[in-house]
Protein backbone atom coordinates (compact mmCIF):
# COMPACT_ATOMS: atom_id res chain seq x y z
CA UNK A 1 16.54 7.80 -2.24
CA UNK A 2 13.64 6.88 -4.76
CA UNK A 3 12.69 10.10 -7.09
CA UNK A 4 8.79 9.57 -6.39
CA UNK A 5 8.20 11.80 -9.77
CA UNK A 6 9.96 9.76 -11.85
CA UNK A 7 8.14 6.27 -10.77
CA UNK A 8 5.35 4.08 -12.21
CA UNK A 9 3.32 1.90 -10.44
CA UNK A 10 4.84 -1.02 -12.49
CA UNK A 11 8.28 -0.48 -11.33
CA UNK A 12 7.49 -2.08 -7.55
CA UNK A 13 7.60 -5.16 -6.73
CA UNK A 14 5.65 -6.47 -3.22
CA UNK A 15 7.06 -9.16 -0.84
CA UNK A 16 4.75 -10.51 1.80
CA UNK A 17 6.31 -13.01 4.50
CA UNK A 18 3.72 -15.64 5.28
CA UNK A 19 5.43 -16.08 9.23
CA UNK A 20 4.66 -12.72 9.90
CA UNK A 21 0.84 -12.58 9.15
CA UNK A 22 -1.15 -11.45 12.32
CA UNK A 23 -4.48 -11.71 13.64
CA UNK A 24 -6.10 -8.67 15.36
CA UNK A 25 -9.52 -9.26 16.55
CA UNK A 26 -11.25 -10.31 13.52
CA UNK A 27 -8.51 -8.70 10.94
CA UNK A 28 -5.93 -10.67 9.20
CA UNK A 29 -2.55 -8.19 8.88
CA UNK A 30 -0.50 -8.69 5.56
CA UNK A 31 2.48 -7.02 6.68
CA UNK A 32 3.63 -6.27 2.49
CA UNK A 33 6.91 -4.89 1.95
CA UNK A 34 7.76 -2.60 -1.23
CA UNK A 35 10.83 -2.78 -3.48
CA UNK A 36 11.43 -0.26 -6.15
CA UNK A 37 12.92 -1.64 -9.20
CA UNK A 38 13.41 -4.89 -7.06
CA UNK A 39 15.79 -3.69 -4.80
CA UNK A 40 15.62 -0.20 -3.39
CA UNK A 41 13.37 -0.77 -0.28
CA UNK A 42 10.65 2.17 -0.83
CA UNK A 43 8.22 1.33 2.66
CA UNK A 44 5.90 -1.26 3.96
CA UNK A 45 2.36 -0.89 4.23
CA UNK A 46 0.13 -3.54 6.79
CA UNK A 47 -2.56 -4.35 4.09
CA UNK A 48 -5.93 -5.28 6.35
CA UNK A 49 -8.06 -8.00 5.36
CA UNK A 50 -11.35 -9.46 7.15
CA UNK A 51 -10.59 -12.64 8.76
CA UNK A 52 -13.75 -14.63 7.61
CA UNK A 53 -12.78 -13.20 4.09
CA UNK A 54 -9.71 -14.64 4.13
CA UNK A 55 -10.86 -17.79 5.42
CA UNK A 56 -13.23 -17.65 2.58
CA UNK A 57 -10.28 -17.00 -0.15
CA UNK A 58 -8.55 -19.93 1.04
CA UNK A 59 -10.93 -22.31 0.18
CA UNK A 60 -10.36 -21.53 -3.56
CA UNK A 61 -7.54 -22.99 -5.51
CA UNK A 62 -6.17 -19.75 -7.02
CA UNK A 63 -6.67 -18.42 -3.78
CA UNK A 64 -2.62 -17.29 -3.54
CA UNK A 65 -2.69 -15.32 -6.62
CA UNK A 66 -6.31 -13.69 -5.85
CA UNK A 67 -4.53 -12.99 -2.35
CA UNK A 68 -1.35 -11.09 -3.96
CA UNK A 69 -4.11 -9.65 -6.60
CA UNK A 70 -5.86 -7.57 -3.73
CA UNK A 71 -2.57 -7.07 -2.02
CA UNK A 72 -1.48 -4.91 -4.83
CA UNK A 73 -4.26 -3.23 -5.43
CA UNK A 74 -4.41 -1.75 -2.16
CA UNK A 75 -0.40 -1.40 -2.09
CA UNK A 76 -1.20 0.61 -5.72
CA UNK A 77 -3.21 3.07 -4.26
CA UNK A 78 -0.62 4.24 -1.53
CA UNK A 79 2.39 4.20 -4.51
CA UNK A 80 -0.22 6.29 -6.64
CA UNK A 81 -0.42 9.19 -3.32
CA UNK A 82 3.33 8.86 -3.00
CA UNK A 83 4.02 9.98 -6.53
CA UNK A 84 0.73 12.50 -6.85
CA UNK A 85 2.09 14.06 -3.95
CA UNK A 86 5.79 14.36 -5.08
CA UNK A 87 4.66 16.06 -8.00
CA UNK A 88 2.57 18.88 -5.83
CA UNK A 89 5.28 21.66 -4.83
CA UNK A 90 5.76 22.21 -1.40
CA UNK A 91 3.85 25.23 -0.96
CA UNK A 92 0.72 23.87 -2.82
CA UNK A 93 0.88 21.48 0.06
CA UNK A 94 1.20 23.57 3.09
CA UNK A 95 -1.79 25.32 1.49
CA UNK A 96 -3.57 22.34 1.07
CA UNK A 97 -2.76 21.07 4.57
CA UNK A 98 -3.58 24.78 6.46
CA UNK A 99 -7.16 24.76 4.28
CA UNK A 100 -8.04 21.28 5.53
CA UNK A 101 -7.54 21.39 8.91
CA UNK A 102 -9.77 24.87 9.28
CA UNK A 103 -12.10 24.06 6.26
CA UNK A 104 -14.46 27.13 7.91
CA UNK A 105 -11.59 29.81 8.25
């Protein structure tokens, strides 16, 4: 079990299997799997990209790295919820969750 309150963002590593990239309409799925520390698996996040974007990327030759560049951003920003929300005690967030369902109450 990871300690989400005792992570940083730079202990993840992301591994994204090329086979099992999917098109949806006119969305290219990056199915991206996260390791902590390079080993624990933590989750895996389906990281949406615009399919003419992508075909865009890959006409550049640092297009791979610019791909895993955007890739981690957006992987970032769900590891950076994970451990904000750890850190909130669990009756802050039943608070927070009864307030923003019934914003009007």
């Amino acid at each position: 079990m990871i300690d989400w309150s005792q992570c940083r963002t730079e202990d993840f590593k992301l591994v994204v299997d090329g086979e099992e990239i999917q098109q949806v309409g006119q969305t290219q799925l990056f199915p991206v799997r996260v390791f902590y520390k390079g080993e624990t698996f933590a989750f895996q996040k389906s990281v949406p990209l615009r399919a003419e974007f992508y075909a865009q990327l890959r006409e550049r030759e640092d297009w791979k790295e610019q791909l895993m560049e955007i890739l981690k951003n957006r992987v970032r920003e769900e590891i950076v919820e994970r451990i904000r929300s750890s850190q909130i005690g669990i009756d802050d967030k039943l608070e927070l969750m009864a307030t923003s369902k019934f914003p009007n109450r």
